[in-house]
PDB file of N, CA and C in Angstrom:
ATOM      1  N   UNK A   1      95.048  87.528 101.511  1.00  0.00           N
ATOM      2  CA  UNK A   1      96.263  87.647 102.268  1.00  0.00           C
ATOM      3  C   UNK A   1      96.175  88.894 103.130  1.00  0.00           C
ATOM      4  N   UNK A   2      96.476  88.958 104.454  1.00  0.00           N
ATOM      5  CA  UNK A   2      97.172  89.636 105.597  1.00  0.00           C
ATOM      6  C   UNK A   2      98.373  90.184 104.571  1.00  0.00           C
ATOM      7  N   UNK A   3      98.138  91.697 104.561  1.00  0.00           N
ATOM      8  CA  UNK A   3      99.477  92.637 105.295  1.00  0.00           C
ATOM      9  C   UNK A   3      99.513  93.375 106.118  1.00  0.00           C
ATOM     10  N   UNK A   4     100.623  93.479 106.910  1.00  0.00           N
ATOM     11  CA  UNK A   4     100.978  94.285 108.210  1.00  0.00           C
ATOM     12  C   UNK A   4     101.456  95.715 108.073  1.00  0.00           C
ATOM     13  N   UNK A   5     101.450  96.325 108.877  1.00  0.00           N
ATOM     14  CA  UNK A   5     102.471  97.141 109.098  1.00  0.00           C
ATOM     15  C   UNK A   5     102.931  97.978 107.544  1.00  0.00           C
ATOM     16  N   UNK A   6     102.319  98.375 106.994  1.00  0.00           N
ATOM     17  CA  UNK A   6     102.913  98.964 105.602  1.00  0.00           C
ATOM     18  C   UNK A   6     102.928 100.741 105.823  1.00  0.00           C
ATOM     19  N   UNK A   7     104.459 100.544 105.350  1.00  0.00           N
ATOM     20  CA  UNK A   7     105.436 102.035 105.897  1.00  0.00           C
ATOM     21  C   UNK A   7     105.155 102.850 104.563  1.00  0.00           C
ATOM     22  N   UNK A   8     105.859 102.164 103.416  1.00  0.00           N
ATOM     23  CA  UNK A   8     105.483 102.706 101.729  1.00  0.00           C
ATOM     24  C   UNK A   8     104.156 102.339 101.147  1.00  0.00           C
ATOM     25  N   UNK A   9     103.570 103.312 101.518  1.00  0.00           N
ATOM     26  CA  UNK A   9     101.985 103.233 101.173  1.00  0.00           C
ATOM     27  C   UNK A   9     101.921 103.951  99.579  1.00  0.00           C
ATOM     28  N   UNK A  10     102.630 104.302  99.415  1.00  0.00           N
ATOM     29  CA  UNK A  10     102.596 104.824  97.832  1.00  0.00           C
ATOM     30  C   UNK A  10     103.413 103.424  96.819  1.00  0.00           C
ATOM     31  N   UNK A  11     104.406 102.844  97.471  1.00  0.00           N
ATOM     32  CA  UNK A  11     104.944 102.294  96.889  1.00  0.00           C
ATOM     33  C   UNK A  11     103.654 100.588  96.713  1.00  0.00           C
ATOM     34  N   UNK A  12     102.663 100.450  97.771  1.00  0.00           N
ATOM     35  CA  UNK A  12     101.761  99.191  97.421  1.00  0.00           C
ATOM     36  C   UNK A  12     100.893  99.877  96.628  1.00  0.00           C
ATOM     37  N   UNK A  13     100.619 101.484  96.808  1.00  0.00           N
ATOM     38  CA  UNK A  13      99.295 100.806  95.346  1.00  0.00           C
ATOM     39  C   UNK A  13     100.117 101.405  93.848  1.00  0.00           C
ATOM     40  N   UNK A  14     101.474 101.555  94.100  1.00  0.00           N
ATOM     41  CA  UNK A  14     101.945 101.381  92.850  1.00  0.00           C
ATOM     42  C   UNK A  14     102.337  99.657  92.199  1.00  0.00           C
ATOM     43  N   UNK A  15     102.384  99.102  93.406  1.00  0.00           N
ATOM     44  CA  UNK A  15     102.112  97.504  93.140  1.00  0.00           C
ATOM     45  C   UNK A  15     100.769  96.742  92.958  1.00  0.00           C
ATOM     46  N   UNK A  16      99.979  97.634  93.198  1.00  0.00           N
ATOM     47  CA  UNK A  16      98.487  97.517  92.771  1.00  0.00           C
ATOM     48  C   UNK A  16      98.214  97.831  91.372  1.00  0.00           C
ATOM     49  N   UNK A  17      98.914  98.770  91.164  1.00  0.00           N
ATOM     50  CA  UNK A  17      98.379  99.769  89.868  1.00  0.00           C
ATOM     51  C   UNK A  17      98.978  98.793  88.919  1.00  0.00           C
ATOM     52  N   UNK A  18     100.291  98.471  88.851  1.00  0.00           N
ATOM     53  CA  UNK A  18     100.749  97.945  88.395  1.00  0.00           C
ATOM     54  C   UNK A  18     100.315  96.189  87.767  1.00  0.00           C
ATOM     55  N   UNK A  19      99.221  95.475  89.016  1.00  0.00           N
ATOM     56  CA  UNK A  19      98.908  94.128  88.528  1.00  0.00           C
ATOM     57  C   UNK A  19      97.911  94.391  87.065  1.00  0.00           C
ATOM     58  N   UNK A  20      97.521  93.069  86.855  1.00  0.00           N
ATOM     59  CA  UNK A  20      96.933  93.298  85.795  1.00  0.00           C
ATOM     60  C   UNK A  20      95.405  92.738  85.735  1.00  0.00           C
ATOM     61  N   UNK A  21      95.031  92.134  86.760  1.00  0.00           N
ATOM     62  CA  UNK A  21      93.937  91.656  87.296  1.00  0.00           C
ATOM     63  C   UNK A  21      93.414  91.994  88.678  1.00  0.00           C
ATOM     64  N   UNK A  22      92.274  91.827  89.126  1.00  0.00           N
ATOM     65  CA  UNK A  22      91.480  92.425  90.040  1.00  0.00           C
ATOM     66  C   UNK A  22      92.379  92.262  91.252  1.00  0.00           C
ATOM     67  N   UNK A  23      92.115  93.622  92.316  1.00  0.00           N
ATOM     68  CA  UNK A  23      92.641  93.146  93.546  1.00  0.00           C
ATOM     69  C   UNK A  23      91.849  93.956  94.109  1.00  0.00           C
ATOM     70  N   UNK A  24      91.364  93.002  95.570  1.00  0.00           N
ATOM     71  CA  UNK A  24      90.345  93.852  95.930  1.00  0.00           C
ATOM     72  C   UNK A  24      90.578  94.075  97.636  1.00  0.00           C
ATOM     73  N   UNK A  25      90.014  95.117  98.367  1.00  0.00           N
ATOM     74  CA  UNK A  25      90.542  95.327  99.529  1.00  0.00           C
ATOM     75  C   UNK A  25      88.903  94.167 100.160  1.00  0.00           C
ATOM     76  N   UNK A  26      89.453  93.779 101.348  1.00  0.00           N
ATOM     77  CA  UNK A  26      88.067  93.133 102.174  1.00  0.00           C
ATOM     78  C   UNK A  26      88.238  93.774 103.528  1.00  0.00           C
ATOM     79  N   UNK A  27      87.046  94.756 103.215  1.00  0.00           N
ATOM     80  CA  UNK A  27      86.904  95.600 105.052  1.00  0.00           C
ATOM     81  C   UNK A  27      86.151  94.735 105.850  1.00  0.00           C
ATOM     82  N   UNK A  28      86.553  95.207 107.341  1.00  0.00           N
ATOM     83  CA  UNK A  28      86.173  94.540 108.354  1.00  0.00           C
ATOM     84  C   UNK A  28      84.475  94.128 108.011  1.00  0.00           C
ATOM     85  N   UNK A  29      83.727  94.144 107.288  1.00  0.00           N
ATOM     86  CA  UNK A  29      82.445  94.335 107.502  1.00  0.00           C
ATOM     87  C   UNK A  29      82.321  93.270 106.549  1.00  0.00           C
ATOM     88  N   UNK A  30      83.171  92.628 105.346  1.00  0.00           N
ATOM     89  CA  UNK A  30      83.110  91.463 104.339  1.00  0.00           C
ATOM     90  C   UNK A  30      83.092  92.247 102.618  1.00  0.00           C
ATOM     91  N   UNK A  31      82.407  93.982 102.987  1.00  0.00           N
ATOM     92  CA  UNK A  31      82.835  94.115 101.810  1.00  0.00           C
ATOM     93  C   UNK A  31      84.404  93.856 101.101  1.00  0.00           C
ATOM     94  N   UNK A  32      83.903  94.043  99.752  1.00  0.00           N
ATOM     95  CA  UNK A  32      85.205  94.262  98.920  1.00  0.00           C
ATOM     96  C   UNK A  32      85.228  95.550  97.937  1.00  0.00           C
ATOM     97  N   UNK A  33      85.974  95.951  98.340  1.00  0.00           N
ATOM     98  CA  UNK A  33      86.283  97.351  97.317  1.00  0.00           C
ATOM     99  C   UNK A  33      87.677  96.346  96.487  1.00  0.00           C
ATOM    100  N   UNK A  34      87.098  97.070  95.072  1.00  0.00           N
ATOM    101  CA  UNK A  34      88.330  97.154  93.965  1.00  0.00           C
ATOM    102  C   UNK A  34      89.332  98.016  93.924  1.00  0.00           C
ATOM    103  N   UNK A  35      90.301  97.766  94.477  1.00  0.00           N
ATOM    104  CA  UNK A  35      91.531  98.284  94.701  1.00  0.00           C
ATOM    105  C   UNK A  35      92.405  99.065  93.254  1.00  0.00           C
ATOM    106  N   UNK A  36      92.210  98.478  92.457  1.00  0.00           N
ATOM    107  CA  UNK A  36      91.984  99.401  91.045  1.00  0.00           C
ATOM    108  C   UNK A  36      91.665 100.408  90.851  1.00  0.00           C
ATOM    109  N   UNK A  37      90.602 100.856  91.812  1.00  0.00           N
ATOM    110  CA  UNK A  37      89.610 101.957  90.988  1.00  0.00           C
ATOM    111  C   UNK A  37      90.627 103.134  92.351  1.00  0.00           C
ATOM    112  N   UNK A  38      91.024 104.615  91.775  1.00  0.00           N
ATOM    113  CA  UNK A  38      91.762 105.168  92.636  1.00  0.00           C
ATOM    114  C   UNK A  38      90.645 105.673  93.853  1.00  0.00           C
ATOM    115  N   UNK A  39      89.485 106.158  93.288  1.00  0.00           N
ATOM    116  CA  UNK A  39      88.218 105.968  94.797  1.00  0.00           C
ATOM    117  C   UNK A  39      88.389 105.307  95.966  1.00  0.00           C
ATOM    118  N   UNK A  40      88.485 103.783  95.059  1.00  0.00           N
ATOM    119  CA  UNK A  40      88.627 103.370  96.767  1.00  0.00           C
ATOM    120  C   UNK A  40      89.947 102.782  96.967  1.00  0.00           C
ATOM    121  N   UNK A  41      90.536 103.273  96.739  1.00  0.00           N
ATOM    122  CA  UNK A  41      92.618 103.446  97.099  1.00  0.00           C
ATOM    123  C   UNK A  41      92.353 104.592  98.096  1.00  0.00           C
ATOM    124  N   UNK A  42      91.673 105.582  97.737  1.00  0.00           N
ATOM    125  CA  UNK A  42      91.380 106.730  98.698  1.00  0.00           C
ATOM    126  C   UNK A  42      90.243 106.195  99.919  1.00  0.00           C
ATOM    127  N   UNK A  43      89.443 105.499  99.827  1.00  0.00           N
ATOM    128  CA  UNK A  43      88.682 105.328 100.871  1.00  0.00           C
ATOM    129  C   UNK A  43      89.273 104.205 101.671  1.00  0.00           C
ATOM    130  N   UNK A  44      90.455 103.280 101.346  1.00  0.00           N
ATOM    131  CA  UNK A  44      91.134 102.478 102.240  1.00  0.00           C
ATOM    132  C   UNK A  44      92.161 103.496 102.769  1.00  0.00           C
ATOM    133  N   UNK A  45      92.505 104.611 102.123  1.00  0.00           N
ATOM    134  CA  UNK A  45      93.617 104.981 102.938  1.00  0.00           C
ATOM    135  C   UNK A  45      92.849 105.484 103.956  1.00  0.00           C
ATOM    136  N   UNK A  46      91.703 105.957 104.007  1.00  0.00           N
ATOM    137  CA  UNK A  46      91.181 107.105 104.567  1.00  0.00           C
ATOM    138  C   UNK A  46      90.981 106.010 105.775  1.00  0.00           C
ATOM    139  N   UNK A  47      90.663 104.882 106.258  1.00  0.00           N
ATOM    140  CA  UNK A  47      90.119 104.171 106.615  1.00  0.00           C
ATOM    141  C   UNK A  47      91.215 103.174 107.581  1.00  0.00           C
ATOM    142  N   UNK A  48      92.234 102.993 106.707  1.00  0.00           N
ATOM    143  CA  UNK A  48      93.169 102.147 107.638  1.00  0.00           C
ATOM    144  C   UNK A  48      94.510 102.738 107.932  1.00  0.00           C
ATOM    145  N   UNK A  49      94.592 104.238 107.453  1.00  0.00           N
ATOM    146  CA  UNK A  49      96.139 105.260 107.314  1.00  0.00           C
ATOM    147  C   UNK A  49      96.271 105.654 108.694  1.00  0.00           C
ATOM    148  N   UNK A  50      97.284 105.646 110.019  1.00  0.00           N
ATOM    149  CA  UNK A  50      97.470 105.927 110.851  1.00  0.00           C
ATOM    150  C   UNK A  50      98.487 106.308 111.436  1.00  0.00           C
ATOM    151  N   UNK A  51      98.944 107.371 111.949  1.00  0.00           N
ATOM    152  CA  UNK A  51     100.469 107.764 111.951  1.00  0.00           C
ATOM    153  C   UNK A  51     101.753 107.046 111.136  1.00  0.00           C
ATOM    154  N   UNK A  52     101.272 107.397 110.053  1.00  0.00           N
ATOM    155  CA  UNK A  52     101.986 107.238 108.547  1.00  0.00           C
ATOM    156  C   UNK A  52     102.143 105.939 107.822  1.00  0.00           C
ATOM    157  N   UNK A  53     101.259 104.739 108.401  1.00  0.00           N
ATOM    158  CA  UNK A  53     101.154 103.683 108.464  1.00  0.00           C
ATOM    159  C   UNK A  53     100.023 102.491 108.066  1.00  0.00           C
ATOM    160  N   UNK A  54      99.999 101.750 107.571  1.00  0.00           N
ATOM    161  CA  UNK A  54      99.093 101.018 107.626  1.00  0.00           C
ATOM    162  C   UNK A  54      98.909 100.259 108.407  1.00  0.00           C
ATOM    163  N   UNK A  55      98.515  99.634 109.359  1.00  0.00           N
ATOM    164  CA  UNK A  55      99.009  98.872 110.240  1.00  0.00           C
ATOM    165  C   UNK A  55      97.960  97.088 110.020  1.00  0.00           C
ATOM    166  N   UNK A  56      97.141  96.802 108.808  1.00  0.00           N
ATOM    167  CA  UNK A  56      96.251  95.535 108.554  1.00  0.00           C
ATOM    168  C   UNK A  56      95.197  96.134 107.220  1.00  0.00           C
ATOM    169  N   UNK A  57      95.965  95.514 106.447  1.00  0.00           N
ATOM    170  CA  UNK A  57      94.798  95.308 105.484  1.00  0.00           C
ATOM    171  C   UNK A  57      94.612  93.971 105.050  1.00  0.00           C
ATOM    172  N   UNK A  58      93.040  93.617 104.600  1.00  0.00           N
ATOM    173  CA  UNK A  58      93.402  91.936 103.860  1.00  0.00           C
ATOM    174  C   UNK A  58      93.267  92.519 102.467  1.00  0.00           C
ATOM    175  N   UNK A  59      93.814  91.563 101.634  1.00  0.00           N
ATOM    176  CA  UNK A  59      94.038  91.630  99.886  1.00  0.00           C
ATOM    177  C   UNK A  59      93.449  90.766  99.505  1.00  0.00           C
ATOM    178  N   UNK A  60      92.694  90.726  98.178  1.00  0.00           N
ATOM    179  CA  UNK A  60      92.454  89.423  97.760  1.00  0.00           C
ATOM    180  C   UNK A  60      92.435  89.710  96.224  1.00  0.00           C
ATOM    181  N   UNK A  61      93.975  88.817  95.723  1.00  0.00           N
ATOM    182  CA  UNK A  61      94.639  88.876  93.989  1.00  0.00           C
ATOM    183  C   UNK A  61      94.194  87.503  93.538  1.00  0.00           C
ATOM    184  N   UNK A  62      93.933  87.561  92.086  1.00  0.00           N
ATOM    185  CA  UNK A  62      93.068  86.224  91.533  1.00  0.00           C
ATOM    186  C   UNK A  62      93.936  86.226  90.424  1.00  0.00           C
ATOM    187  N   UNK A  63      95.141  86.897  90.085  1.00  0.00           N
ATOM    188  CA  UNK A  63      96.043  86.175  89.046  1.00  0.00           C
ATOM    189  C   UNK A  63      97.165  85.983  89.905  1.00  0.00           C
ATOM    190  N   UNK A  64      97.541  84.526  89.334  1.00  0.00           N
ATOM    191  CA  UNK A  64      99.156  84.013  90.148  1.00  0.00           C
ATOM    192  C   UNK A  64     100.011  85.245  89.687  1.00  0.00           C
ATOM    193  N   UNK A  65     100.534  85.872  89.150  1.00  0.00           N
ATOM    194  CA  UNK A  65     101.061  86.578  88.931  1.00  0.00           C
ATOM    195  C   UNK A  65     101.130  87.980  89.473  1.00  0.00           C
ATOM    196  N   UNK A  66      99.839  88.374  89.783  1.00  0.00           N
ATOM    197  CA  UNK A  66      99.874  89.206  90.727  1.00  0.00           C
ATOM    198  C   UNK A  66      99.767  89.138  92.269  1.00  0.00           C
ATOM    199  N   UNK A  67      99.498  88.198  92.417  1.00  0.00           N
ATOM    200  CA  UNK A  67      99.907  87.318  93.994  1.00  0.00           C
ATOM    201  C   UNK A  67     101.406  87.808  94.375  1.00  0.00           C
ATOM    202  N   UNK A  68     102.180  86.871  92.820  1.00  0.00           N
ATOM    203  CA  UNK A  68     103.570  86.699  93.377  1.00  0.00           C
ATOM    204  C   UNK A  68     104.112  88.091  93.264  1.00  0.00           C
ATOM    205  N   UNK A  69     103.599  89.257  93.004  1.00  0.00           N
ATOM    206  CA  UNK A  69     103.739  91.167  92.750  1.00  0.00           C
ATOM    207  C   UNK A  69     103.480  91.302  94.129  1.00  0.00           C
ATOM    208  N   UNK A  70     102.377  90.910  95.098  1.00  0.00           N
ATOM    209  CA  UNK A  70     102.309  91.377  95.946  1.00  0.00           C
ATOM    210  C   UNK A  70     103.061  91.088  97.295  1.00  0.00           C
ATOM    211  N   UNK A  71     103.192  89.339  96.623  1.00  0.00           N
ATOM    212  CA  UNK A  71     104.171  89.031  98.082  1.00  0.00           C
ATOM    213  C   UNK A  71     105.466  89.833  97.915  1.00  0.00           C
ATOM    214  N   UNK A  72     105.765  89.554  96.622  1.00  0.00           N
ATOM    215  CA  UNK A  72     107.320  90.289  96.458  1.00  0.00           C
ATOM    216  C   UNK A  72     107.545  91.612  97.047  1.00  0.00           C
ATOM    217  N   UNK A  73     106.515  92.461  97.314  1.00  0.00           N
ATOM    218  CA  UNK A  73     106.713  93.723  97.410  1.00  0.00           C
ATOM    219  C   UNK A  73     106.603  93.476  99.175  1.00  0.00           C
ATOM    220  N   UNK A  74     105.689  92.890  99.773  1.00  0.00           N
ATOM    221  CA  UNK A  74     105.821  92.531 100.939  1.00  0.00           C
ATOM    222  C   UNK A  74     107.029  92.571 101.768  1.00  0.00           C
ATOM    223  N   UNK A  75     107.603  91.642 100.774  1.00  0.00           N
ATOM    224  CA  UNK A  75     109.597  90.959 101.490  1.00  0.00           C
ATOM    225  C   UNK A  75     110.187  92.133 101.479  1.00  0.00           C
ATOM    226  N   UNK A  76     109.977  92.998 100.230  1.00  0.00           N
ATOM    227  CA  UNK A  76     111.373  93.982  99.578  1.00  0.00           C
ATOM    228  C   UNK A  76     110.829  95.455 100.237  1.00  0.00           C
ATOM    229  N   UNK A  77     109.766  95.720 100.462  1.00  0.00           N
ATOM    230  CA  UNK A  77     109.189  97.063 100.810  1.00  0.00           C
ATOM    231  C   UNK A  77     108.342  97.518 102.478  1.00  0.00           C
ATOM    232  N   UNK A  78     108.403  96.724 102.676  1.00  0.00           N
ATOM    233  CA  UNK A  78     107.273  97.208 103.798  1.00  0.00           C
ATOM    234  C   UNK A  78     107.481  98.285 104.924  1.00  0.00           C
TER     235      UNK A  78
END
């Protein structure tokens, strides 16, 4: 999944931290960093953070449950 525009950047990887199964970032290049590990929470910020903003990351969650964590936070936070 595409997210846009993310304003509360503390508040998604507390919705990260929070799933309970893998979520992984996919950079422009096809890697995947594990979004879990706080390393590379720091090397996506470092990477896509721009006047206070995120402005595109892709996600990729493999429990339904944390899917429906991330859309939710999508609607309610961005």
């Amino acid at each position: 999944m595409k997210v846009t525009n993310i304003e509360n950047i503390k508040g998604l990887f507390d919705t990260i931290d929070s799933c309970t199964g893998r979520v992984e970032l996919v950079t422009d290049e096809g890697d995947r960093l594990n979004l879990k590990s706080k390393l590379s929470q720091y090397v996506s910020l470092a990477e896509a953070f721009s006047g206070g903003q995120i402005k595109e990351l892709e996600l990729v969650a493999y429990d339904p449950a944390d899917i429906k964590k991330l859309l939710q936070f999508m609607v309610d936070n961005k």
